[in-house]
Protein backbone atom coordinates (compact mmCIF):
# COMPACT_ATOMS: atom_id res chain seq x y z
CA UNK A 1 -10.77 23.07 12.61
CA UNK A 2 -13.42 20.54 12.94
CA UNK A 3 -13.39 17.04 13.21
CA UNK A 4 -13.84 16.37 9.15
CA UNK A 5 -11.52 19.11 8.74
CA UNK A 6 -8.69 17.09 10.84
CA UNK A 7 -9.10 13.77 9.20
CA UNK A 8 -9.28 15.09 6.12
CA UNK A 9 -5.69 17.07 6.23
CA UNK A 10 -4.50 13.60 8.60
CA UNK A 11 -5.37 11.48 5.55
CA UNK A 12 -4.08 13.97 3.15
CA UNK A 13 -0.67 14.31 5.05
CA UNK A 14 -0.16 10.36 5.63
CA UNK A 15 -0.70 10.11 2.13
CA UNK A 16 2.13 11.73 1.38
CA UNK A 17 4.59 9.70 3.44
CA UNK A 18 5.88 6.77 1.32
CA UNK A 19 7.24 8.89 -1.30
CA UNK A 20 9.23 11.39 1.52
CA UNK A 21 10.30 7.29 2.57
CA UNK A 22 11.03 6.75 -0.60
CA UNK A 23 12.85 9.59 -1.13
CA UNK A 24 15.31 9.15 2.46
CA UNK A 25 16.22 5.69 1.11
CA UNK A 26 17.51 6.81 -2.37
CA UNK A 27 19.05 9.54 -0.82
CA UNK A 28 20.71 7.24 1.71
CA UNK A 29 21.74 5.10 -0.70
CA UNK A 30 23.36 7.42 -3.04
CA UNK A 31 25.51 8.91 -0.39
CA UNK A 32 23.34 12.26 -0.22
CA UNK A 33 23.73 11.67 3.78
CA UNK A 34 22.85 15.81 4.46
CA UNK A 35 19.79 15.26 2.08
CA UNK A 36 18.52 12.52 4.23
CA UNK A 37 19.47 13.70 7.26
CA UNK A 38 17.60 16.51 6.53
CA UNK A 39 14.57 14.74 5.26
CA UNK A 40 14.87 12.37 8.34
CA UNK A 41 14.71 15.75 10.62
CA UNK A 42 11.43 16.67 8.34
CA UNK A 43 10.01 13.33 8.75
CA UNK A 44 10.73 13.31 12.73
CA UNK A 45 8.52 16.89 12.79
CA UNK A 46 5.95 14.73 11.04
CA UNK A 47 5.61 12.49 12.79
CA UNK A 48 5.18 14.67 16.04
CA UNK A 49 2.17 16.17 14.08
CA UNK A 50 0.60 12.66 12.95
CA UNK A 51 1.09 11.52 16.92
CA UNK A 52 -1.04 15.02 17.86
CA UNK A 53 -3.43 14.34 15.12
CA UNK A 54 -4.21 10.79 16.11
CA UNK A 55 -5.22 11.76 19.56
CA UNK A 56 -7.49 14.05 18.84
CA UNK A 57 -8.88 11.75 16.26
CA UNK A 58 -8.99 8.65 18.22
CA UNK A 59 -10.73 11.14 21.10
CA UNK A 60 -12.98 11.73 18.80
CA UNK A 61 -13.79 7.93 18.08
CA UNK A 62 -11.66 8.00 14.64
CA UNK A 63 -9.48 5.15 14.10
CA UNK A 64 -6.63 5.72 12.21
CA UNK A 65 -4.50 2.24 12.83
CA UNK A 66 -1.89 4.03 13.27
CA UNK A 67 -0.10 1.34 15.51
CA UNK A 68 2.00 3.65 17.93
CA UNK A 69 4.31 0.73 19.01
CA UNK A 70 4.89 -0.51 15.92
CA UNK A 71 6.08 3.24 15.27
CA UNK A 72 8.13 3.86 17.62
CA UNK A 73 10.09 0.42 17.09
CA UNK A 74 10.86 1.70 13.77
CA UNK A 75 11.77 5.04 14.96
CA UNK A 76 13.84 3.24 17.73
CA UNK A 77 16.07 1.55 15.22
CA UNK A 78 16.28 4.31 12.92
CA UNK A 79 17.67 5.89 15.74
CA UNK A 80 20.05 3.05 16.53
CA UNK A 81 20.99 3.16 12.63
CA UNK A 82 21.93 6.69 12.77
CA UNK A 83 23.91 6.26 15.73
CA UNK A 84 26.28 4.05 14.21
CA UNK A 85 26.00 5.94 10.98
CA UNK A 86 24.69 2.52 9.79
CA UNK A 87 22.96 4.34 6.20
CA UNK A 88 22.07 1.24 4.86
CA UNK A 89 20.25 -0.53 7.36
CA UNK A 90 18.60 3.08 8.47
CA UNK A 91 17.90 3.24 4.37
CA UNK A 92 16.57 -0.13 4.42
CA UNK A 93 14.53 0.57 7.37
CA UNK A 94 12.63 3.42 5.67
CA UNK A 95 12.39 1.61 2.62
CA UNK A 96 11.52 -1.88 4.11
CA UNK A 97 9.39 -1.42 6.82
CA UNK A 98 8.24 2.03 7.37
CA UNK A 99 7.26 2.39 3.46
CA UNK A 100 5.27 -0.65 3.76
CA UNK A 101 3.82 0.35 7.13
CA UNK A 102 1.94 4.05 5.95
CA UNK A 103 0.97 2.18 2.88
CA UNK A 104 -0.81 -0.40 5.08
CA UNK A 105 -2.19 2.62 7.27
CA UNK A 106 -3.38 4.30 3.59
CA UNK A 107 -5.17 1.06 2.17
């Protein structure tokens, strides 16, 4: 894959995030908890990917401002949400700040 190649299916994939966000919330919030939790698990694979991607990328002098501590903040109290089977706030999280975070990274 070449370097177009990579940013191309990068963009393409990041693209798709806010609805998949979107989608965890409502799910969340209707009390479809194995629904998001399995979306959450598909999101967490993701996100491995967009972390591998943006290495190479940014190695290859493309900036993707994708802010990795922002990221992992997020991730961090997702985490914290989840361990307290806190829905809500994990919902609210995705919706909140993460949605508005990929569609910053998108614009």
């Amino acid at each position: 894959m070449d370097k177009l190649e990579i940013v191309d299916e990068y963009y393409k994939y990041v693209a798709k995030i806010p609805a998949g966000l979107q989608y965890i919330a409502d799910n969340l919030r209707a009390d479809n908890v194995p629904i998001a939790l399995n979306e959450i698990l598909n999101f967490s694979e993701g996100i491995t990917w967009i972390k591998q991607m943006e290495e190479i990328l940014t190695d290859q002098g493309v900036n993707t401002n994708l802010n990795k501590q922002q990221l992992e903040e997020y991730l961090n109290l997702i985490n914290e949400g989840l361990e307290k089977q806190d829905f809500v706030l994990v919902a609210d999280i995705f919706e909140y700040e993460m949605l508005t975070y990929f569609e910053q990274i998108i614009a």
